[in-house]
N, C-alpha and C. Protein backbone atom coordinates (compact mmCIF):
# COMPACT_ATOMS: atom_id res chain seq x y z
N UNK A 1 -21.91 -10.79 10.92
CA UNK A 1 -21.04 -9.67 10.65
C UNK A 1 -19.95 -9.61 11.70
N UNK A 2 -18.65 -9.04 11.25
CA UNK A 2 -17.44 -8.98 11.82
C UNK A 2 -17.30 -7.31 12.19
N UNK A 3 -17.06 -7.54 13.60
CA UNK A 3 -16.68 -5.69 13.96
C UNK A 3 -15.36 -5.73 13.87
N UNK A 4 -14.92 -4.53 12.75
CA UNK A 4 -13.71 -3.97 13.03
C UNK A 4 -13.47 -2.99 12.92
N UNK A 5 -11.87 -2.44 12.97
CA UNK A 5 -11.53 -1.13 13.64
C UNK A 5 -10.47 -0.65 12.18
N UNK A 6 -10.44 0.23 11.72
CA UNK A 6 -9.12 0.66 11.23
C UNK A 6 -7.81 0.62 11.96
N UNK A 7 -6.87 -0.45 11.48
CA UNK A 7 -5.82 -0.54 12.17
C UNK A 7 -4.62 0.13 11.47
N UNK A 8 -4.71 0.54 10.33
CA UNK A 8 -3.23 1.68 9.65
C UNK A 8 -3.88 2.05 8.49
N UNK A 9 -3.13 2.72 7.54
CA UNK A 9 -3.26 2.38 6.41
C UNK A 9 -2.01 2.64 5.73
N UNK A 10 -1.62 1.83 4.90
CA UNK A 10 -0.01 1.86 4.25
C UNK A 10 -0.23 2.25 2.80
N UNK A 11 1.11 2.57 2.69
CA UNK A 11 1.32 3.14 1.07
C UNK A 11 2.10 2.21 0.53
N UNK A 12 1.60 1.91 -0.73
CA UNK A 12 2.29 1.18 -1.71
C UNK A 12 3.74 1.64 -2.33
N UNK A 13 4.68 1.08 -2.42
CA UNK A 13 6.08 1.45 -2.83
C UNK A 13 5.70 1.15 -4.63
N UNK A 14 4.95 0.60 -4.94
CA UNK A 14 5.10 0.18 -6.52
C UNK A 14 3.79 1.29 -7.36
N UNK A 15 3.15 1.72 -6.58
CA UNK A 15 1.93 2.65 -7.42
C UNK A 15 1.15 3.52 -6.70
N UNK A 16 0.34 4.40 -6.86
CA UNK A 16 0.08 5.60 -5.97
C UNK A 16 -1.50 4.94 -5.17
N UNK A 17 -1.51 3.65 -5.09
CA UNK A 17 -2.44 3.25 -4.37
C UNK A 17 -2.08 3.20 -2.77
N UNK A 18 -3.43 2.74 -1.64
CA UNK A 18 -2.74 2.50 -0.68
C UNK A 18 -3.73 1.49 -0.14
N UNK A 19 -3.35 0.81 1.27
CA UNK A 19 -3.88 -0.13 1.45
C UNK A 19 -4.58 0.10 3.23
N UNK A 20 -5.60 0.43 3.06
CA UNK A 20 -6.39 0.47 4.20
C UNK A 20 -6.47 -0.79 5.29
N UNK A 21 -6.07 -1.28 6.13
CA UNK A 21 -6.00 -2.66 7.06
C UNK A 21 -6.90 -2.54 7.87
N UNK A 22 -7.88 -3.00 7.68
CA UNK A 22 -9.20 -3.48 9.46
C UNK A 22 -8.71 -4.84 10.22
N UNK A 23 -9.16 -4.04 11.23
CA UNK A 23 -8.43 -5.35 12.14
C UNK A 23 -9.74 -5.78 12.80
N UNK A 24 -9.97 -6.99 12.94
CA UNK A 24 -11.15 -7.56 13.55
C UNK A 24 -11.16 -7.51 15.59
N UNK A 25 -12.06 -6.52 15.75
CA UNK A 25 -12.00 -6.49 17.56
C UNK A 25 -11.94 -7.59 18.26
N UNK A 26 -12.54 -9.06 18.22
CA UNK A 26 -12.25 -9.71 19.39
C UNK A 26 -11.73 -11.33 18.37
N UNK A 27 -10.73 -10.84 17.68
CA UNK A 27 -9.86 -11.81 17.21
C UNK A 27 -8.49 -11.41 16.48
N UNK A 28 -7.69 -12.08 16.21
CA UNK A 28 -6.60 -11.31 15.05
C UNK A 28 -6.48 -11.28 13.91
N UNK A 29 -7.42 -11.16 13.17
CA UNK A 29 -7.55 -10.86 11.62
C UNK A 29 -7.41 -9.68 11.22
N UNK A 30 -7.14 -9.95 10.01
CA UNK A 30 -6.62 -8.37 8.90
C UNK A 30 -7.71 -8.58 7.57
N UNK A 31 -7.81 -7.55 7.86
CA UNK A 31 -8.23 -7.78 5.93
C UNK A 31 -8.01 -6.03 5.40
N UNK A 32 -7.16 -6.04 4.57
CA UNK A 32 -6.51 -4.96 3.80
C UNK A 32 -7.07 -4.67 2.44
N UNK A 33 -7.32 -3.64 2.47
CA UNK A 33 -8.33 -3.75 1.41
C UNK A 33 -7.49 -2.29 0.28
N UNK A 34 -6.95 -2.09 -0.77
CA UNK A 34 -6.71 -1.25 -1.62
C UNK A 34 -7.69 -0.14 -1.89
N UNK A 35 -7.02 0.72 -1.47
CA UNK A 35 -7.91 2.43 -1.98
C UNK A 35 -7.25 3.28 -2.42
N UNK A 36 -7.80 4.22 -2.58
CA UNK A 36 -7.10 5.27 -3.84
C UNK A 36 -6.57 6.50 -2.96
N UNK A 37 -5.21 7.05 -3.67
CA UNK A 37 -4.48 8.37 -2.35
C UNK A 37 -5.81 9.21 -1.72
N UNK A 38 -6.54 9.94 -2.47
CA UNK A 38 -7.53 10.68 -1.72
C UNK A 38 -8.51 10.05 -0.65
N UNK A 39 -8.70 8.92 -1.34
CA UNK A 39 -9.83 8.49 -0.12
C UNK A 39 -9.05 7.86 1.11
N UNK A 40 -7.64 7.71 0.99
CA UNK A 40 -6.62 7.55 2.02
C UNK A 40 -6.62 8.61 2.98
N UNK A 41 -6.36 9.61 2.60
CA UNK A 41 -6.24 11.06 3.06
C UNK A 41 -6.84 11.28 3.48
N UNK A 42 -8.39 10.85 2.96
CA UNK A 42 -9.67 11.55 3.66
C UNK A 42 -9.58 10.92 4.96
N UNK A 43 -9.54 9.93 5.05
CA UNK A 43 -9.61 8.48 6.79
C UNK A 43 -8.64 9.45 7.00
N UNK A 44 -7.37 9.27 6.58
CA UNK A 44 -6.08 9.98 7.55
C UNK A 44 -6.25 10.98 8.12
N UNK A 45 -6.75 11.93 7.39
CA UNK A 45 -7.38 13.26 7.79
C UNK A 45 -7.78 13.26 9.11
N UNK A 46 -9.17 12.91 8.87
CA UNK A 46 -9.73 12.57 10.56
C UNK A 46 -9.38 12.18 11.49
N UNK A 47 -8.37 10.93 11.32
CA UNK A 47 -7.70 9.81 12.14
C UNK A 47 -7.13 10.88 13.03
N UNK A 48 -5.96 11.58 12.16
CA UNK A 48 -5.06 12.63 12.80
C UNK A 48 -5.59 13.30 13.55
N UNK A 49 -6.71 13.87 12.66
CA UNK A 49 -7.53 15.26 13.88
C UNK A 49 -6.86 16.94 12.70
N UNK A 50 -6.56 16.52 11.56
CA UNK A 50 -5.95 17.81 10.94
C UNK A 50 -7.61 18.64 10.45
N UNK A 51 -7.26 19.56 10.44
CA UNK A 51 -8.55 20.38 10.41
C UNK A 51 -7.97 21.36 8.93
N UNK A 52 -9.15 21.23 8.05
CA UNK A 52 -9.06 21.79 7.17
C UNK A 52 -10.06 23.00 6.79
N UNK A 53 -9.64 24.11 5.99
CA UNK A 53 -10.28 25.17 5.85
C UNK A 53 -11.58 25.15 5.56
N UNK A 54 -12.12 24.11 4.58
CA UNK A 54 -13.07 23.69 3.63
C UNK A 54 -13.82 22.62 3.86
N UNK A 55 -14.82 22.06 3.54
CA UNK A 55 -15.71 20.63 4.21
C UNK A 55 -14.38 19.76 3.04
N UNK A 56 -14.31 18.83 2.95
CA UNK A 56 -14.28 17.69 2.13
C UNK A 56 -15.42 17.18 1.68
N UNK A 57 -15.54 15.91 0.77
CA UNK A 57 -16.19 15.50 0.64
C UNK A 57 -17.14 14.72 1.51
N UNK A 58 -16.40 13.91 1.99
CA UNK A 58 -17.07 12.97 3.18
C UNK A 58 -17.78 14.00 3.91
N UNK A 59 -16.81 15.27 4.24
CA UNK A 59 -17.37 15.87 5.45
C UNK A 59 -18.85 16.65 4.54
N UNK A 60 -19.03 16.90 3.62
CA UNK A 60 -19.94 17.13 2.89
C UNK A 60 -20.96 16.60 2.68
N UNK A 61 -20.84 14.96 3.01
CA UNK A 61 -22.22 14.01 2.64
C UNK A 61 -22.73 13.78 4.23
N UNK A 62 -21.65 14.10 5.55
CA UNK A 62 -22.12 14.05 6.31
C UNK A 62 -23.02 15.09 7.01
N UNK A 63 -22.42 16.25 6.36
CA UNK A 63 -23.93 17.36 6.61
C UNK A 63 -25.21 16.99 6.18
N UNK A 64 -25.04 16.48 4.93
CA UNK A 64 -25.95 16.76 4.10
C UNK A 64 -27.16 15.59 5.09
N UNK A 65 -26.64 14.23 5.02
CA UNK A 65 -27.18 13.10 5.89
C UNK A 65 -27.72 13.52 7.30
N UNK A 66 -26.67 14.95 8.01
CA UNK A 66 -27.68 15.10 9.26
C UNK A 66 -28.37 16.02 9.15
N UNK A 67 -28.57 16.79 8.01
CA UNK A 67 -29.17 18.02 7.88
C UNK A 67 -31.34 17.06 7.47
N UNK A 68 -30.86 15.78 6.78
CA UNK A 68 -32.07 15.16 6.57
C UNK A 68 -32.85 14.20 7.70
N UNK A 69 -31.89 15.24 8.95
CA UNK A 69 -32.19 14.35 10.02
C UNK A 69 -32.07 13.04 10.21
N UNK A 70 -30.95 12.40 9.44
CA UNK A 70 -30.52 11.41 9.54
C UNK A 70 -29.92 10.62 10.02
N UNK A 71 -29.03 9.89 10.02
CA UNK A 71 -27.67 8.94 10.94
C UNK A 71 -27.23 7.68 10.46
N UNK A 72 -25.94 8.21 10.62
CA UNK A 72 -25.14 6.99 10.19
C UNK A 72 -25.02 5.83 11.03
N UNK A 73 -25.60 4.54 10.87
CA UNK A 73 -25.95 3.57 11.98
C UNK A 73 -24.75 3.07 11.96
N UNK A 74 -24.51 2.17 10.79
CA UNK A 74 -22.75 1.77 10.39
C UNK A 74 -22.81 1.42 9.17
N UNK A 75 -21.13 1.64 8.90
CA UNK A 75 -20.73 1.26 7.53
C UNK A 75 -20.64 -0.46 7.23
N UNK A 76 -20.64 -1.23 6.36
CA UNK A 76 -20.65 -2.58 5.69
C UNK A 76 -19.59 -2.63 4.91
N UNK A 77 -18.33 -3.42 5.08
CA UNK A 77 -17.81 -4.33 3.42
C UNK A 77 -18.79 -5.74 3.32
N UNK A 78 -19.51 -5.27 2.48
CA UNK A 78 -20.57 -6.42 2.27
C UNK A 78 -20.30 -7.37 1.46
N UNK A 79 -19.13 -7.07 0.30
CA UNK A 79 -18.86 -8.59 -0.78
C UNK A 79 -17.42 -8.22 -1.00
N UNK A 80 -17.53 -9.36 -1.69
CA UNK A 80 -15.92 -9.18 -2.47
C UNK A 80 -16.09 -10.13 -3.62
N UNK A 81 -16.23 -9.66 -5.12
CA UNK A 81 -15.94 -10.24 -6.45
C UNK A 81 -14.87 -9.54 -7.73
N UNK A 82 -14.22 -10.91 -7.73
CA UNK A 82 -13.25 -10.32 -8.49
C UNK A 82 -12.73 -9.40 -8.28
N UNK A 83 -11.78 -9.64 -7.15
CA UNK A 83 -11.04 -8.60 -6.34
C UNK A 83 -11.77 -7.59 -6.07
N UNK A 84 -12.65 -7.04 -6.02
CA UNK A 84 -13.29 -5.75 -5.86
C UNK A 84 -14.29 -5.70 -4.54
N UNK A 85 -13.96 -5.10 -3.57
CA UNK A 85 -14.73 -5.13 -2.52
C UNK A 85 -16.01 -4.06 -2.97
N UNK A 86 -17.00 -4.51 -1.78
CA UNK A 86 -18.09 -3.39 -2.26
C UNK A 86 -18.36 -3.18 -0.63
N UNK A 87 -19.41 -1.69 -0.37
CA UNK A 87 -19.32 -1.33 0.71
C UNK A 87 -20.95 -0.96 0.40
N UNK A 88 -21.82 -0.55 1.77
CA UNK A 88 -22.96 -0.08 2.42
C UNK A 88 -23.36 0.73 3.05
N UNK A 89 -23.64 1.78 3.01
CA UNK A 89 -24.01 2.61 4.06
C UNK A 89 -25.45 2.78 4.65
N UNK A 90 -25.12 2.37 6.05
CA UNK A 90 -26.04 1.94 6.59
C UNK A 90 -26.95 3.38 7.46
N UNK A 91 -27.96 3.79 6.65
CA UNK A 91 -28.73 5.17 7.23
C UNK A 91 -30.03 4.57 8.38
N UNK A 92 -30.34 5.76 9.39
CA UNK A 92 -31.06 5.24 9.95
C UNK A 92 -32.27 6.52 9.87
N UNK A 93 -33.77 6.64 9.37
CA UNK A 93 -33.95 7.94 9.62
C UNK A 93 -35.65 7.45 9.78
N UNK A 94 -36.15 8.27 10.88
CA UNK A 94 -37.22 8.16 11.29
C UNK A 94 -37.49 6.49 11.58
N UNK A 95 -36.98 5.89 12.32
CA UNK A 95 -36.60 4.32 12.73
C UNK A 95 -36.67 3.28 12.12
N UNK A 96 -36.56 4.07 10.66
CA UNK A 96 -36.02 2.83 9.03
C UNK A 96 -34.71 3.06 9.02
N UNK A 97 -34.32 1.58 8.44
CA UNK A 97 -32.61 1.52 8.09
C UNK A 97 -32.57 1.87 6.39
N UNK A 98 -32.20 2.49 5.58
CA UNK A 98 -31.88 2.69 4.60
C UNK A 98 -30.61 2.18 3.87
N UNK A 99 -30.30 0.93 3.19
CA UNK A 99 -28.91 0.74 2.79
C UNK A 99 -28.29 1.40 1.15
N UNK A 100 -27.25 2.02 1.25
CA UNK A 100 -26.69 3.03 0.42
C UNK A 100 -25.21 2.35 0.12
N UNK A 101 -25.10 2.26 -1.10
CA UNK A 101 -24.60 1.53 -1.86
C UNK A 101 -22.89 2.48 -2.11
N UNK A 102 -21.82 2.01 -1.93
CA UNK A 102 -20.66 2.62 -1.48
C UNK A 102 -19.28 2.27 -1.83
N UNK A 103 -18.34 2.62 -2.09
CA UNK A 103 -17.39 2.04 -2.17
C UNK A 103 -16.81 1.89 -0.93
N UNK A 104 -16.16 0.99 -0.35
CA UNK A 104 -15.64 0.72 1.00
C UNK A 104 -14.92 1.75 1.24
N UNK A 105 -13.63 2.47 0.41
CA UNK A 105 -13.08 3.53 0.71
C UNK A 105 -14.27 4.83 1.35
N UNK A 106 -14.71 4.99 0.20
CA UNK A 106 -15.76 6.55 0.98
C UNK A 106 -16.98 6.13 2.51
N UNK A 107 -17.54 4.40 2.14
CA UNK A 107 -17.89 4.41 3.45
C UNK A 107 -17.11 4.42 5.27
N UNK A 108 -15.76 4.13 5.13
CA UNK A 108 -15.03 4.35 5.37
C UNK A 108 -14.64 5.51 5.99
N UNK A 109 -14.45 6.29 5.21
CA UNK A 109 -13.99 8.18 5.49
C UNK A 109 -14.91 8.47 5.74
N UNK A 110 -16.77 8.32 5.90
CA UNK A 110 -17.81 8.46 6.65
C UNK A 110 -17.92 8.03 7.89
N UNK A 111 -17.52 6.89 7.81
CA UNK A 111 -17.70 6.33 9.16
C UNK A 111 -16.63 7.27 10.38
N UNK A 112 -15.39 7.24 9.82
CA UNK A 112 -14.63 7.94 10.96
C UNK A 112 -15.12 9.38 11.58
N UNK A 113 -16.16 10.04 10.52
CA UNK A 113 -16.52 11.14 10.81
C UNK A 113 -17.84 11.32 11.38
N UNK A 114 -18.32 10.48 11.16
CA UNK A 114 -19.56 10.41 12.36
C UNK A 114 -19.70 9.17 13.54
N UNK A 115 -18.62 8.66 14.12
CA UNK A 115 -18.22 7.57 14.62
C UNK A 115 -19.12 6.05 14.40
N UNK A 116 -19.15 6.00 13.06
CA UNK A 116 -20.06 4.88 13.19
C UNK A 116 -19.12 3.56 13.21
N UNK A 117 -19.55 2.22 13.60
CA UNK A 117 -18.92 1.52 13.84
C UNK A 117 -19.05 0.72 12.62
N UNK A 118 -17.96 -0.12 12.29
CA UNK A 118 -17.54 -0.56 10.55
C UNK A 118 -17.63 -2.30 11.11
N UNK A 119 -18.44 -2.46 10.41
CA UNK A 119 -18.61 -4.21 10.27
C UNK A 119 -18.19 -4.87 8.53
N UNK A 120 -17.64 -6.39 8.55
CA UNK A 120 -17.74 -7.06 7.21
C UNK A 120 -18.05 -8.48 7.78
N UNK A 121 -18.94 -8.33 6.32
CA UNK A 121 -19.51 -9.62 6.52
C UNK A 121 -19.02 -11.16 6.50
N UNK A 122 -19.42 -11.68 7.22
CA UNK A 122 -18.51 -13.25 7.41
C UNK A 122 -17.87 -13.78 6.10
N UNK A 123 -18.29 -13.60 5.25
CA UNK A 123 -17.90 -14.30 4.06
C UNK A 123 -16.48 -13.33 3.77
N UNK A 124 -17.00 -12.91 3.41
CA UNK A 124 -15.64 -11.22 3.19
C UNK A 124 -14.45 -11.81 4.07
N UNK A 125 -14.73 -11.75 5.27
CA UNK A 125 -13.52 -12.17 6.27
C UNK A 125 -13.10 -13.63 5.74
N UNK A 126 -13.87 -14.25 5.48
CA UNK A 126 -13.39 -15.66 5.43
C UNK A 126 -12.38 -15.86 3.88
N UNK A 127 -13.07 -15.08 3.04
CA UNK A 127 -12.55 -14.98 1.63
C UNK A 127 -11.21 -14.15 1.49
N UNK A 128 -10.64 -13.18 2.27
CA UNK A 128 -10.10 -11.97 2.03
C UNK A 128 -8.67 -11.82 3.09
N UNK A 129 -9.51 -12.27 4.78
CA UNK A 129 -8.58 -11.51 5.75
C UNK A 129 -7.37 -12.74 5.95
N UNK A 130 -6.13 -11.79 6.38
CA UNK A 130 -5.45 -12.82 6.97
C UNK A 130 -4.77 -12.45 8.30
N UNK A 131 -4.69 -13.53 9.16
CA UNK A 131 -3.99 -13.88 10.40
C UNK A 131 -2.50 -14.36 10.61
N UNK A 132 -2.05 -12.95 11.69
CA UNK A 132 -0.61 -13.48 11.92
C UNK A 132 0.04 -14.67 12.53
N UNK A 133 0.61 -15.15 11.79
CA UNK A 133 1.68 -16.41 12.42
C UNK A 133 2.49 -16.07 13.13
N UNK A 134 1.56 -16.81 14.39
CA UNK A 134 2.39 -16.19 16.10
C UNK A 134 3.36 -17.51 16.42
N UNK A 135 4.24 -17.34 17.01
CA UNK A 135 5.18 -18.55 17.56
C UNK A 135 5.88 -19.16 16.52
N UNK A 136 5.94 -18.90 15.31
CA UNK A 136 6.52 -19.65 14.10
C UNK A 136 7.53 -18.58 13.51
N UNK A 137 8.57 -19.03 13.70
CA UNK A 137 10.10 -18.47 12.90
C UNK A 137 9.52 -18.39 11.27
N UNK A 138 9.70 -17.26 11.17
CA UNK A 138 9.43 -16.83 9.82
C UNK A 138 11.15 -17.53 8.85
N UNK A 139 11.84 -16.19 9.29
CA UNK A 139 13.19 -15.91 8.94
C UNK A 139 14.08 -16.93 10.32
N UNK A 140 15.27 -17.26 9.55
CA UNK A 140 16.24 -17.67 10.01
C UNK A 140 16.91 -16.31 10.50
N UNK A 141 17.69 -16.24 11.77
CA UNK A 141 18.86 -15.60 12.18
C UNK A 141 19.65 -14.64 11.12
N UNK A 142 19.66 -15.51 10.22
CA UNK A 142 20.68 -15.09 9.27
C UNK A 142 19.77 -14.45 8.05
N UNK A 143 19.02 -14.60 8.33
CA UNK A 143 18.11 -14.03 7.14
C UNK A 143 17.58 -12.53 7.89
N UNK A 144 17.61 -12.44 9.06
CA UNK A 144 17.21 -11.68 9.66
C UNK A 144 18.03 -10.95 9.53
N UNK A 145 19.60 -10.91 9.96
CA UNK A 145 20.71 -10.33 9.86
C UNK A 145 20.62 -9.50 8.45
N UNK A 146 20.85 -10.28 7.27
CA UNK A 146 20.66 -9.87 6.15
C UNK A 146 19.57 -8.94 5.64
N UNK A 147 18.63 -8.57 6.19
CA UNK A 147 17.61 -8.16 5.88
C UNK A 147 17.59 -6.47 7.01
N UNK A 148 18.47 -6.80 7.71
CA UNK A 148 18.23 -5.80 9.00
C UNK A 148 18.54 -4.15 8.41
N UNK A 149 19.68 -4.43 7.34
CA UNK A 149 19.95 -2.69 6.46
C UNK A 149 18.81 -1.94 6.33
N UNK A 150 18.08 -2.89 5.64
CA UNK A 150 16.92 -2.74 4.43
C UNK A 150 15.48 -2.06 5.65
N UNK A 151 15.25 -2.68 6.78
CA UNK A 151 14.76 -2.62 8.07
C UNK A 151 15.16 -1.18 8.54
N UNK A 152 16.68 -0.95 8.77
CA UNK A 152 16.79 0.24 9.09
C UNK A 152 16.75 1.01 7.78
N UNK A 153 16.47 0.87 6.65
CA UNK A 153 16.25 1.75 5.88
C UNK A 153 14.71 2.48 5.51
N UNK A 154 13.78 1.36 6.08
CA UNK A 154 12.71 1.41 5.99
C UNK A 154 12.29 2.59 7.17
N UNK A 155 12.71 1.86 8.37
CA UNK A 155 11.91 2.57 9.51
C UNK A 155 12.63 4.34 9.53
N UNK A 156 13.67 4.27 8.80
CA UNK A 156 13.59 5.86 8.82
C UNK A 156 12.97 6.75 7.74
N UNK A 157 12.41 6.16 6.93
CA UNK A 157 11.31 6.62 5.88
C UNK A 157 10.16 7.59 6.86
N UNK A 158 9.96 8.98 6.31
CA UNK A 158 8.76 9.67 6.73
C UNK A 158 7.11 9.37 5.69
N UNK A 159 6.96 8.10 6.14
CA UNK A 159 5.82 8.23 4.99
C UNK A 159 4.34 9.23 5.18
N UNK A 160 4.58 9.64 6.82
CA UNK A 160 2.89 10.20 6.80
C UNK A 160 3.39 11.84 5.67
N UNK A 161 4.52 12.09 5.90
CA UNK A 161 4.14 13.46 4.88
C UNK A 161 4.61 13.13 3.60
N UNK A 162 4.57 11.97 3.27
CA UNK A 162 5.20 11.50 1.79
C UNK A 162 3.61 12.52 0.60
N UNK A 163 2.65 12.32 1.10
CA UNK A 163 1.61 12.99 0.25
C UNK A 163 1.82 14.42 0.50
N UNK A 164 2.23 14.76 1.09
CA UNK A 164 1.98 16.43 1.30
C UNK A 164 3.33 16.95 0.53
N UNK A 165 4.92 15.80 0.39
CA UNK A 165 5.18 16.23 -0.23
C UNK A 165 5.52 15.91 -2.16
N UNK A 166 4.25 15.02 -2.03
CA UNK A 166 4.03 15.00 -3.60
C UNK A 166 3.28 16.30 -4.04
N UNK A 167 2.90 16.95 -3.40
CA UNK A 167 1.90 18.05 -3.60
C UNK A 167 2.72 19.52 -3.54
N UNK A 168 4.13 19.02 -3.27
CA UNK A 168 4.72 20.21 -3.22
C UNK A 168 5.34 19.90 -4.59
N UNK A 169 5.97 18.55 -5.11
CA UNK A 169 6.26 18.44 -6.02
C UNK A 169 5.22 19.28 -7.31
N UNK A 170 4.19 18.92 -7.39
CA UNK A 170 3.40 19.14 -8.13
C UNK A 170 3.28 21.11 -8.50
């Protein structure tokens, strides 16, 4: 198994999905995995530290899990078929491990809330993640040039309240 960390999570410009990125701790791999706006929100949520009136969900299964005197040991992306990752939740209670069957998104938004630490399994990484090309000229000069508008058009985009203000839309 591979330890990693949540390293962003980005929003898709083409559909209301978004893309969660783990970054592997003692190497440079990515593996980005597609989730849905809410279960985005939910990680973001926490990440931030925004405090909401009401439990959420996550924050809901995590009562419920310590109320059974339980614990979250860690979360798993345990496969990947046909594009579809699958996830684990790894319980620990009375000094049995219990594995709980998950979508990577919601194990995920668990894990940040009871600090458990998020592993995937070797295969997953090997099948899925990818590594940046360090020292290698992507773009030419001139391609760079050309591209630089589009760059400053990007980086002044507010995307963290882009959801809060679809919700005003609504």
């Amino acid at each position: 198994m591979v330890r990693v960390t949540i390293d962003s999570i980005k929003v898709s410009l083409i559909s209301h999905h978004r893309v969660v990125v783990l970054r592997e701790m003692e190497a440079e791999r990515y593996l980005p995995i597609w989730i849905g706006p809410f279960e985005a929100d939910a990680i973001t949520t926490k990440l931030q530290g925004v405090e909401v009136p009401r439990p959420l969900t996550h924050d809901l299964l995590k009562s419920v899990i310590q109320e059974m005197g339980a614990a979250v040991s860690y979360v798993l992306i345990s496969d990947l078929q046909d594009e579809t990752f699958y996830g684990r939740i790894i319980l620990e209670l009375n000094s049995q491990l219990f594995e709980i069957d998950s979508r990577p998104s919601d194990a995920l938004a668990l894990a940040v809330r009871t600090n458990a630490p998020v592993y995937v399994e070797d295969s997953v990484m090997q099948k899925a993640s990818i590594e940046p090309i360090l020292g290698e000229e992507i773009l030419t000069p001139e391609e760079e040039d050309k591209l630089s508008i589009f760059r400053e058009f990007v980086d002044t985009l507010d995307i963290d309240n882009l959801s809060q203000e679809e919700e005003e839309k609504d």
